[in-house]
N, C-alpha and C. Protein backbone atom coordinates (compact mmCIF):
# COMPACT_ATOMS: atom_id res chain seq x y z
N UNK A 1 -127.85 114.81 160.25
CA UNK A 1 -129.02 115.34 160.91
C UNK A 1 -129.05 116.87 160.83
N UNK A 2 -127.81 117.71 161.20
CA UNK A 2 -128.05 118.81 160.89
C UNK A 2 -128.20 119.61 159.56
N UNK A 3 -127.74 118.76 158.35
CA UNK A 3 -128.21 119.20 157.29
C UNK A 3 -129.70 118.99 156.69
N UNK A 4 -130.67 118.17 157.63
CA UNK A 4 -132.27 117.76 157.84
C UNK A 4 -132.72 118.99 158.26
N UNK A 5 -132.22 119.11 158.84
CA UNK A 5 -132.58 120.73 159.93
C UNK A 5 -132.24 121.82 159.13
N UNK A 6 -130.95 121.87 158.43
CA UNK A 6 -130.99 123.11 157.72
C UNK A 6 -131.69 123.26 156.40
N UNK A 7 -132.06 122.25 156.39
CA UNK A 7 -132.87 121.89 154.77
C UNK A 7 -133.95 122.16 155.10
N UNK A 8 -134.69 122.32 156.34
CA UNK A 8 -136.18 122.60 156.22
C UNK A 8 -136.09 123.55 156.81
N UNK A 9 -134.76 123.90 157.98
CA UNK A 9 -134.67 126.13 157.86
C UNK A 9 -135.28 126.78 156.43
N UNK A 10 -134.24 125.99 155.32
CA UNK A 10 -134.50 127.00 153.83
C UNK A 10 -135.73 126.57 153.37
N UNK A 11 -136.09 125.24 153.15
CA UNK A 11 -137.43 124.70 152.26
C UNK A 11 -138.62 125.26 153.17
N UNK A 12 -138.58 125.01 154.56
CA UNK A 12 -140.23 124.79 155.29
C UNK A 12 -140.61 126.23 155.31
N UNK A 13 -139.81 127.33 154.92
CA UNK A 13 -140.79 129.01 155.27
C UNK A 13 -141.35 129.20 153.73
N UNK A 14 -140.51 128.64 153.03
CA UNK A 14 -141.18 128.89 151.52
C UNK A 14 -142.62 128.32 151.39
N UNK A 15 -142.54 126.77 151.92
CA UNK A 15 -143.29 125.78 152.06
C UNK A 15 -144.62 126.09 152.74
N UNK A 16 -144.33 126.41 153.93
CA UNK A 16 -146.14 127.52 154.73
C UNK A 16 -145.98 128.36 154.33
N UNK A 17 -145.29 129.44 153.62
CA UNK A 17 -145.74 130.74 153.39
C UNK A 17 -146.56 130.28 151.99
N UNK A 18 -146.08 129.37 151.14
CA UNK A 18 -146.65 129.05 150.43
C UNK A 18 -148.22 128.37 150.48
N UNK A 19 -148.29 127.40 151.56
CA UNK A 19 -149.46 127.17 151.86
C UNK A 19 -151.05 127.87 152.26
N UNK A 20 -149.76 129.17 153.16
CA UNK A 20 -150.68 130.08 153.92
C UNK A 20 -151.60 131.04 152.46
N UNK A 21 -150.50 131.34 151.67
CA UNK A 21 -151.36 131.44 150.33
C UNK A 21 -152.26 131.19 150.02
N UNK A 22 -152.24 129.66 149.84
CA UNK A 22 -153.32 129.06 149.55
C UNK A 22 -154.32 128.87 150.43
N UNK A 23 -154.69 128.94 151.73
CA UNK A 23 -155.44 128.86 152.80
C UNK A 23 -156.06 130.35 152.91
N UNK A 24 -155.26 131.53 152.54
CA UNK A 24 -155.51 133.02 152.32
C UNK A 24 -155.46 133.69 151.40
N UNK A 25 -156.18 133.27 150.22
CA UNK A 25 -156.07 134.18 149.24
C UNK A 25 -155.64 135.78 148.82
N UNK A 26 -156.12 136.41 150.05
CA UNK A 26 -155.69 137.80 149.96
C UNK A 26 -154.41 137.98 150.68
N UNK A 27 -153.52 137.14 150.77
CA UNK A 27 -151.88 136.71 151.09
C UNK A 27 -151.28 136.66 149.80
N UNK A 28 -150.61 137.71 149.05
CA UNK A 28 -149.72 137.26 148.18
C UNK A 28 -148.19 137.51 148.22
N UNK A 29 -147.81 136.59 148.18
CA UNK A 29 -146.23 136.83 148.16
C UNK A 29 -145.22 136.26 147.21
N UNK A 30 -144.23 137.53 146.73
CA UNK A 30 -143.66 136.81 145.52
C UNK A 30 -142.67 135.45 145.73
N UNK A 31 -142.69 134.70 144.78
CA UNK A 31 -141.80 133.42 144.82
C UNK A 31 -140.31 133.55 145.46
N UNK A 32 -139.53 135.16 145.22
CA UNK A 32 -138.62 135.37 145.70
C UNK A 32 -138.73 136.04 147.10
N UNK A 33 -139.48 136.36 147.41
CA UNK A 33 -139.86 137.09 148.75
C UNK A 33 -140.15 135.65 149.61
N UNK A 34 -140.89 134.49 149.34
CA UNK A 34 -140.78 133.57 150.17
C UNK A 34 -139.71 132.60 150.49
N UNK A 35 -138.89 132.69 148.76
CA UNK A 35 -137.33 132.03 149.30
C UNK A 35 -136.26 132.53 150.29
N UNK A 36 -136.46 134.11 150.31
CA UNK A 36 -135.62 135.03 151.34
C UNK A 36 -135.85 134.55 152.21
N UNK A 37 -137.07 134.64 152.99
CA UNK A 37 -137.45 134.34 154.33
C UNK A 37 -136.75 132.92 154.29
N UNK A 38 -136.71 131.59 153.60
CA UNK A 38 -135.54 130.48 153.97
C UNK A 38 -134.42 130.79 154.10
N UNK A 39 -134.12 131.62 153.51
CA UNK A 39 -132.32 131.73 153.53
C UNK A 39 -132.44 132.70 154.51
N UNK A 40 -133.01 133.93 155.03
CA UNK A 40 -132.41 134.80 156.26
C UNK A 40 -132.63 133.64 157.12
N UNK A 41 -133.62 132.53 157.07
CA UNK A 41 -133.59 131.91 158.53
C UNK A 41 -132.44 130.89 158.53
N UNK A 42 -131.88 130.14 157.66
CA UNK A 42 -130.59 129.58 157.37
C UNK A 42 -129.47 130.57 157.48
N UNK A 43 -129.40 131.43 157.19
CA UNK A 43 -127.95 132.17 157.82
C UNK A 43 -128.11 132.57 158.91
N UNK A 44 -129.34 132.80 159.64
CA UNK A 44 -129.49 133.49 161.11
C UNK A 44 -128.91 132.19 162.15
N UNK A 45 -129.40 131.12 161.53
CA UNK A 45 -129.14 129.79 162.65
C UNK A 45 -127.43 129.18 162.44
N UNK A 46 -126.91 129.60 160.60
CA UNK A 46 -125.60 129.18 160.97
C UNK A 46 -124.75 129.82 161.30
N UNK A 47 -125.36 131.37 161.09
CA UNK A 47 -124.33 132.45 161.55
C UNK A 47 -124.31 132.14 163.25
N UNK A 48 -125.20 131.51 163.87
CA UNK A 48 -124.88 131.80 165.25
C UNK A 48 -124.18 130.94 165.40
N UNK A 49 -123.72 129.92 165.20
CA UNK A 49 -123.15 128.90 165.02
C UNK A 49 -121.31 129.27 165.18
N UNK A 50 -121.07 130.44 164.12
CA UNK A 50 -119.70 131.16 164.02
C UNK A 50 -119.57 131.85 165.41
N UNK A 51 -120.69 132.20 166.29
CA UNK A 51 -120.05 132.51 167.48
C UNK A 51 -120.38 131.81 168.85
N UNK A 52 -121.23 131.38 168.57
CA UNK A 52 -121.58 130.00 169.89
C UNK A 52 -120.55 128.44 170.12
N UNK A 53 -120.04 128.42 168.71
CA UNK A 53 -119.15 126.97 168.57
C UNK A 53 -118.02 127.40 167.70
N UNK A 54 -117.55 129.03 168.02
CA UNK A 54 -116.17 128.88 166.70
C UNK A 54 -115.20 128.22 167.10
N UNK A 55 -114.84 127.97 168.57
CA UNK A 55 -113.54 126.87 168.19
C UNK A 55 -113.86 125.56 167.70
N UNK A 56 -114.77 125.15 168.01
CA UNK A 56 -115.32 123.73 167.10
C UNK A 56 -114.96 124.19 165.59
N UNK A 57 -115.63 124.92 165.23
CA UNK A 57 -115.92 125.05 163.54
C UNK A 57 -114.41 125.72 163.18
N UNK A 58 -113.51 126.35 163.93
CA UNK A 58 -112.22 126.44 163.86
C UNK A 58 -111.06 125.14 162.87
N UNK A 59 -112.04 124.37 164.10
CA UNK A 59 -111.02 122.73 163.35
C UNK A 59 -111.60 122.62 161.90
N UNK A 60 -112.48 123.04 161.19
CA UNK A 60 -112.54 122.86 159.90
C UNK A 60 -111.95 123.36 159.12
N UNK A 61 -110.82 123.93 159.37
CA UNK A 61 -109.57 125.19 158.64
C UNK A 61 -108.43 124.32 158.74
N UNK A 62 -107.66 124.02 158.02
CA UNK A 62 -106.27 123.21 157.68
C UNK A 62 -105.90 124.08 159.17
N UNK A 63 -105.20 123.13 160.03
CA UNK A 63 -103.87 123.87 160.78
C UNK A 63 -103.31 125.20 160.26
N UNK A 64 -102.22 124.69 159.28
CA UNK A 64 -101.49 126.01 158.59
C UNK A 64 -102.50 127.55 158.29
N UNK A 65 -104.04 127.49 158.10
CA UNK A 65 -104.41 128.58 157.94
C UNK A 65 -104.14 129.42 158.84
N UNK A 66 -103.86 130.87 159.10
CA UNK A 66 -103.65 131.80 159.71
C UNK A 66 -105.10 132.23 160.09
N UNK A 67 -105.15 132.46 161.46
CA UNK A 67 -106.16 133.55 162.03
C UNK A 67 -107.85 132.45 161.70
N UNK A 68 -107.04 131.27 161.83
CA UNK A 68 -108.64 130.51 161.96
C UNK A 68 -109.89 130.84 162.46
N UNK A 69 -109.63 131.28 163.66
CA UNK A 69 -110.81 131.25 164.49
C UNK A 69 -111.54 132.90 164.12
N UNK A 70 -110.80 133.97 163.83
CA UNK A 70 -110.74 135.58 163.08
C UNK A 70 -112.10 135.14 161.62
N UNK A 71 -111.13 133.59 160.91
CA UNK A 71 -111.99 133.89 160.08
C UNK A 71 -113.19 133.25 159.93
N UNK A 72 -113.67 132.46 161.19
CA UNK A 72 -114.81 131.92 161.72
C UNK A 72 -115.20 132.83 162.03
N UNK A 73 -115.48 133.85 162.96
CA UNK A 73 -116.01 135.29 163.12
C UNK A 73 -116.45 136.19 162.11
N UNK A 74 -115.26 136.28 161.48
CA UNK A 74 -116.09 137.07 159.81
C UNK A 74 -116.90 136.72 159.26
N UNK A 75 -116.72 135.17 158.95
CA UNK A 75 -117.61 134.77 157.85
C UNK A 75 -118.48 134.60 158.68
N UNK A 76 -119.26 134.30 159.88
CA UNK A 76 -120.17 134.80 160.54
C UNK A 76 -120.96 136.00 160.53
N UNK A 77 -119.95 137.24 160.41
CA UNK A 77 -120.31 138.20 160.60
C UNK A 77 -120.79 138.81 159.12
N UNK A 78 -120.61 137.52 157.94
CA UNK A 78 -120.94 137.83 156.37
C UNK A 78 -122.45 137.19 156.29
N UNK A 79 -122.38 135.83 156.95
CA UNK A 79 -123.49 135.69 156.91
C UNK A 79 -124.64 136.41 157.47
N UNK A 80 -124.35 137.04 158.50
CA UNK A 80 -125.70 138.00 159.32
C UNK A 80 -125.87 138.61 158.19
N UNK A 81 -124.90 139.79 157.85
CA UNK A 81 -124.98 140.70 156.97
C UNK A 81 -125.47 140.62 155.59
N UNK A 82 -125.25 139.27 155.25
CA UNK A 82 -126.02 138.51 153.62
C UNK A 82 -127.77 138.61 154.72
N UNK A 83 -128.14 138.21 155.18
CA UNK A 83 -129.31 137.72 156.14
C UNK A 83 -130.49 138.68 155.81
N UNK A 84 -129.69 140.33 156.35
CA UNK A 84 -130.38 141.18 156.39
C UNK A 84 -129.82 141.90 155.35
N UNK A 85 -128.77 141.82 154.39
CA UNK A 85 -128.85 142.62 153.46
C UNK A 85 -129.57 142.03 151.81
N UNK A 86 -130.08 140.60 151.96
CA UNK A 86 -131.20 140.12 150.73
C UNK A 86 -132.18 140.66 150.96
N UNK A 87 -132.27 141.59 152.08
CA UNK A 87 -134.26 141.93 152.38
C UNK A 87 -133.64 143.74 151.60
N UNK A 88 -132.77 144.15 151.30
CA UNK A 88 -132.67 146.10 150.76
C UNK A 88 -132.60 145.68 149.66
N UNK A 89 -133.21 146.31 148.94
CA UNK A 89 -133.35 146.39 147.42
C UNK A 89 -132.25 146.96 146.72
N UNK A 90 -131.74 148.17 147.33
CA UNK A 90 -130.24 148.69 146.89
C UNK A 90 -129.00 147.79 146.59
N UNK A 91 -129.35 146.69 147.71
CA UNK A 91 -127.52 145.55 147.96
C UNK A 91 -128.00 144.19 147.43
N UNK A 92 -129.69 144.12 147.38
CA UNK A 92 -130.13 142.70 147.74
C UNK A 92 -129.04 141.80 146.64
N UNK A 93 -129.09 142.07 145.42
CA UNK A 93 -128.19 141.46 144.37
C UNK A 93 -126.52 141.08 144.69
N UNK A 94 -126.33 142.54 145.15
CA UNK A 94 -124.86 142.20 145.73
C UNK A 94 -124.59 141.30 146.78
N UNK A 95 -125.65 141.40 147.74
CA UNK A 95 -125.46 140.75 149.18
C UNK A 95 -126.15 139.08 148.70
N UNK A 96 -126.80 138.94 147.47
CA UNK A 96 -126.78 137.54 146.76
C UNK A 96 -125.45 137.19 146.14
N UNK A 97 -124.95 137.68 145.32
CA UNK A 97 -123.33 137.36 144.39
C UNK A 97 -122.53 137.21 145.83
N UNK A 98 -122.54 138.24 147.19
CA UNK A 98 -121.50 137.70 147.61
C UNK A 98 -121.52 136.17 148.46
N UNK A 99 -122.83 136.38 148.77
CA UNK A 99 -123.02 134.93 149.72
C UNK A 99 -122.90 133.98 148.76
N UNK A 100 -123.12 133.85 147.49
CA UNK A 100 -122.78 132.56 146.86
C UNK A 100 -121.30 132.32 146.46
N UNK A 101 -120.67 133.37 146.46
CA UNK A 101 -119.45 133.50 146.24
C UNK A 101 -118.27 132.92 147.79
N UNK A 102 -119.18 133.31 148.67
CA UNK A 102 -119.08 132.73 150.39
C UNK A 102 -119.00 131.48 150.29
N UNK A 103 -120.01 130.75 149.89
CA UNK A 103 -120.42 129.28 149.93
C UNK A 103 -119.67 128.85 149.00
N UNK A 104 -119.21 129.17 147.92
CA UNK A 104 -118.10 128.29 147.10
C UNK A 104 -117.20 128.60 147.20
N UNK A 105 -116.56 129.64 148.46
CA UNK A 105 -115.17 129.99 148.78
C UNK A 105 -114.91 128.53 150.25
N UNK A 106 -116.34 128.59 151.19
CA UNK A 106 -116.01 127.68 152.21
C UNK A 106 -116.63 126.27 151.60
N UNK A 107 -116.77 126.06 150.62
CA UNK A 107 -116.75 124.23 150.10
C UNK A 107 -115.39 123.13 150.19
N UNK A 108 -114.09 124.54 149.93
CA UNK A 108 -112.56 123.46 150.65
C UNK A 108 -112.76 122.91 151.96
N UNK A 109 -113.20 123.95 152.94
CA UNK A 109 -113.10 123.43 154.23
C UNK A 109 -113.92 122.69 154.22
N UNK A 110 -115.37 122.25 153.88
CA UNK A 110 -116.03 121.11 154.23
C UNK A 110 -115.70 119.65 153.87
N UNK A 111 -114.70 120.16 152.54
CA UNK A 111 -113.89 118.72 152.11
C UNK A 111 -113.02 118.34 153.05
N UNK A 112 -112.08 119.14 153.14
CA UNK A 112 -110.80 119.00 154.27
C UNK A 112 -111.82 118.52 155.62
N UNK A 113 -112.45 119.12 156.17
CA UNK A 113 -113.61 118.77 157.08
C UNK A 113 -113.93 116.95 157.33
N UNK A 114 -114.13 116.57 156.49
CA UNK A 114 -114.80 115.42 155.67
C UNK A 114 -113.79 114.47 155.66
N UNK A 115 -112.47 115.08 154.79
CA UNK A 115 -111.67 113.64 154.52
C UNK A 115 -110.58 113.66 156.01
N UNK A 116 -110.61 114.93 156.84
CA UNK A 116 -110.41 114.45 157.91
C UNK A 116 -110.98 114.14 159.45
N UNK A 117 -112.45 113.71 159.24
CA UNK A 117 -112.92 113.41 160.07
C UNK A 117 -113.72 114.49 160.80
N UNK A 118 -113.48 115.85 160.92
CA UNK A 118 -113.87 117.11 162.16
C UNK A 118 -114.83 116.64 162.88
N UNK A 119 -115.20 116.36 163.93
CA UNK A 119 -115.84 116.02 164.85
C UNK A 119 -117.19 117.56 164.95
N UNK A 120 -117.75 117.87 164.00
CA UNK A 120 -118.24 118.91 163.74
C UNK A 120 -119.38 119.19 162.24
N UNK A 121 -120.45 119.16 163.00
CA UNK A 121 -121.47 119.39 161.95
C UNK A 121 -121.93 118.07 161.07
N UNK A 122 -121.61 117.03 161.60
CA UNK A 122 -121.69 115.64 160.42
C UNK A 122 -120.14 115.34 159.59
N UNK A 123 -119.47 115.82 160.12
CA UNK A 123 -117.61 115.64 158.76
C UNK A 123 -117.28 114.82 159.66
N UNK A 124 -117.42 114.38 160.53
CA UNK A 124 -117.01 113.05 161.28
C UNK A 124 -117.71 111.81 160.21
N UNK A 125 -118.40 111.74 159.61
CA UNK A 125 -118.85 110.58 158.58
C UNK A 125 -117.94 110.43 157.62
N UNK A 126 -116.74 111.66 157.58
CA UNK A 126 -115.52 111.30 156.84
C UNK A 126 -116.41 112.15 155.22
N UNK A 127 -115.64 111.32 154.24
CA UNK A 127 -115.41 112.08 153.05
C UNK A 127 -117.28 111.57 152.70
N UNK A 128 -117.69 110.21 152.61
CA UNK A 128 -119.02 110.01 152.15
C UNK A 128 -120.48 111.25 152.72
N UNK A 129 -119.60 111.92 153.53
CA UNK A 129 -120.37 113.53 154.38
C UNK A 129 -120.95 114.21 152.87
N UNK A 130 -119.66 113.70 152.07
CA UNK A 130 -119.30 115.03 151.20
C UNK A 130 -120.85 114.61 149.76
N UNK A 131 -121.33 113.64 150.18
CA UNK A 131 -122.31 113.13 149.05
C UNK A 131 -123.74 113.86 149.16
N UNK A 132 -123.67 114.21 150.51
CA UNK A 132 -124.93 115.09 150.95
C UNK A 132 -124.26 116.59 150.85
N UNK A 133 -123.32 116.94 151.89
CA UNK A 133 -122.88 118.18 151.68
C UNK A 133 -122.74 119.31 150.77
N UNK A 134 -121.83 118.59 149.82
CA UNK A 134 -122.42 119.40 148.06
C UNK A 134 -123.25 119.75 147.73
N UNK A 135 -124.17 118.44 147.61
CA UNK A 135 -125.22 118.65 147.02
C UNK A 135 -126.24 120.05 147.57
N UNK A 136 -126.40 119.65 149.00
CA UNK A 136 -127.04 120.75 149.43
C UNK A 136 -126.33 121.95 149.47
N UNK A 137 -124.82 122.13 149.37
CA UNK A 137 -124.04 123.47 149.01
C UNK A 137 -124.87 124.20 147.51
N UNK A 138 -124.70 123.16 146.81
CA UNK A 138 -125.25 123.53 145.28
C UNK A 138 -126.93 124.13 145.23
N UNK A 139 -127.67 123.66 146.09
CA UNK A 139 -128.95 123.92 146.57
C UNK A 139 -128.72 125.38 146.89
N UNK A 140 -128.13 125.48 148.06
CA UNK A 140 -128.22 126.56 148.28
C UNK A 140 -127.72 127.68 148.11
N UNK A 141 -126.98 127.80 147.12
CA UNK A 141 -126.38 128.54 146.04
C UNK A 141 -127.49 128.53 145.10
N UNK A 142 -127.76 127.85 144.31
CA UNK A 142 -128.96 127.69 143.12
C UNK A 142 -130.58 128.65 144.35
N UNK A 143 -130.38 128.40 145.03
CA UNK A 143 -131.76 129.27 146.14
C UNK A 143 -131.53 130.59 146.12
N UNK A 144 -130.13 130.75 146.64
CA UNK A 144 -129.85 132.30 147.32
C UNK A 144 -129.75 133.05 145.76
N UNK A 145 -129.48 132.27 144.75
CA UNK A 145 -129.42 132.99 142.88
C UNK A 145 -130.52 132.95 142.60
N UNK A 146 -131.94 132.16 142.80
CA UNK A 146 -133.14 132.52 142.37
C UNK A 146 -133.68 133.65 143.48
N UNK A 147 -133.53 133.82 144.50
CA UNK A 147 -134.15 134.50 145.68
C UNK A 147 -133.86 136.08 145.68
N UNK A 148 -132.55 136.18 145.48
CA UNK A 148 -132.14 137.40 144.96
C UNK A 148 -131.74 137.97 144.05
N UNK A 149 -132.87 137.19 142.88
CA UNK A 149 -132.85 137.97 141.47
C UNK A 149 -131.60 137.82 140.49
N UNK A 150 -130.49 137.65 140.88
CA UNK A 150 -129.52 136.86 139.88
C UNK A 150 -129.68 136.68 138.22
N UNK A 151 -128.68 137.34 137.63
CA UNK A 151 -129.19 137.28 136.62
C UNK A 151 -127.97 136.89 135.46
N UNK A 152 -126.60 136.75 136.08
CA UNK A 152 -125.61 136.64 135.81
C UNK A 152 -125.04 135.58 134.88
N UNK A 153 -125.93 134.33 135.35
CA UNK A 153 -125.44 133.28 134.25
C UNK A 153 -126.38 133.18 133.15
N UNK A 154 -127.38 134.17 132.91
CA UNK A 154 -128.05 133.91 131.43
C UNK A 154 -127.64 134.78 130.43
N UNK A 155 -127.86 133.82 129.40
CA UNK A 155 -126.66 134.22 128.31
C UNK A 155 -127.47 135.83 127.64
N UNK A 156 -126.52 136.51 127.28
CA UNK A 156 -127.05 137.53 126.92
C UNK A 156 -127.12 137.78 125.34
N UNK A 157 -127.92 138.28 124.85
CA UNK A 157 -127.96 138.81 122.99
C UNK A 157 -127.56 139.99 123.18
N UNK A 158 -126.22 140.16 122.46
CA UNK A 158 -126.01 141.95 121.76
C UNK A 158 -126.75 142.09 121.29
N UNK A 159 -127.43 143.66 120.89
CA UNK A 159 -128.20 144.10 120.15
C UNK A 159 -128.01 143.84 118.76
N UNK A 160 -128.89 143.32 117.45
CA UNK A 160 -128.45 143.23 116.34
C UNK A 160 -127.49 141.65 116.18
N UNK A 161 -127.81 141.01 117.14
CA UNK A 161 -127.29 139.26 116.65
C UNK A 161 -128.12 138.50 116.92
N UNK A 162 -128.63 138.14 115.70
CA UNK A 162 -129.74 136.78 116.06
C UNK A 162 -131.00 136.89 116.68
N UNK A 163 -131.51 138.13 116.79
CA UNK A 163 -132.42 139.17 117.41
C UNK A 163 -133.63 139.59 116.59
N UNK A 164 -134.48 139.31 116.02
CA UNK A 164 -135.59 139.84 115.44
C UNK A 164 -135.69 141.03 115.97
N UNK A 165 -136.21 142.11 115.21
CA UNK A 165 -136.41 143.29 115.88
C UNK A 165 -137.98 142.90 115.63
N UNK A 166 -139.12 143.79 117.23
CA UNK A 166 -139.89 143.94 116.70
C UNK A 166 -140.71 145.22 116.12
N UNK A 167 -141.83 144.58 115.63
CA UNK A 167 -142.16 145.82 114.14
C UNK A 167 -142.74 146.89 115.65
N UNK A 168 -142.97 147.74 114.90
CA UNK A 168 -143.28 149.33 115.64
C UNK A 168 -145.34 149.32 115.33
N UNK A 169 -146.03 149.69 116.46
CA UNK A 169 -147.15 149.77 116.19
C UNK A 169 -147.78 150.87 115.41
């Protein structure tokens, strides 16, 4: 259920801003400017999450990790900071590479989460959690890389390979 909820945090602002478009023509907004607004409102609701319920979300850290609950706080305090730093044009790129880099650093714990039960966020459904979980991890990674311009995994041409030059007017 709460991944229903966080799925239409990110999809439903794209979704009316998109509509409102269409209902207001003299409303334009770019495709990446309406995905931001999903993702600041998805990190605003799970970042609060890191400080309203961190000993809950604590138990999603193996025992043996050191400073569990320290690093429930941070990565809280990464997500605000991804939130409001996709809206500056100066970081927006960086503050995209690092939040996706966030989300595939905390994908262990949602496994560990999962195959042991955590009574936290849906990982009480055990490891079959993990069939939705991913997927929407991968979502929202693939969002926060279109939203903030990402440009990293397309392949690049050196100058002079395989390159037509074109003619000069």
């Amino acid at each position: 259920m709460l991944l229903l909820f966080l799925t239409l945090a990110l999809v439903g602002p794209y979704a009316l801003l998109t509509l409102a478009e269409r209902v207001f023509p003299s409303l334009k907004l770019e495709r990446r400017t309406r995905a931001k607004v999903g993702v600041s409102a998805l990190l605003l609701i799970t970042a609060s999450g890191h400080f309203l319920q961190a000993d809950a979300m604590k138990e999603m850290l193996p025992p043996f990790v050191p400073g569990r609950l320290a690093i429930i706080y941070v990565t809280g305090v990464f997500e605000l900071l991804g939130a409001i730093g996709i809206w500056i044009p100066r970081v927006e790129k960086l503050a995209g590479a690092c939040l996706v880099l966030m989300l595939i650093g905390v994908l262990p714990s949602n496994v560990y989460s999962a195959f042991n039960h955590v009574p936290f966020g849906g990982h009480e459904a055990g490891p079959a959690y993990l069939l939705v979980r991913v997927p929407f991890q991968l979502l929202l990674i693939a969002w926060i890389y279109v939203a903030t311009g990402q440009a990293w995994l397309r392949a690049h041409h050196p100058a002079g390979h395989g390159v037509a030059p074109t003619p000069s007017a």
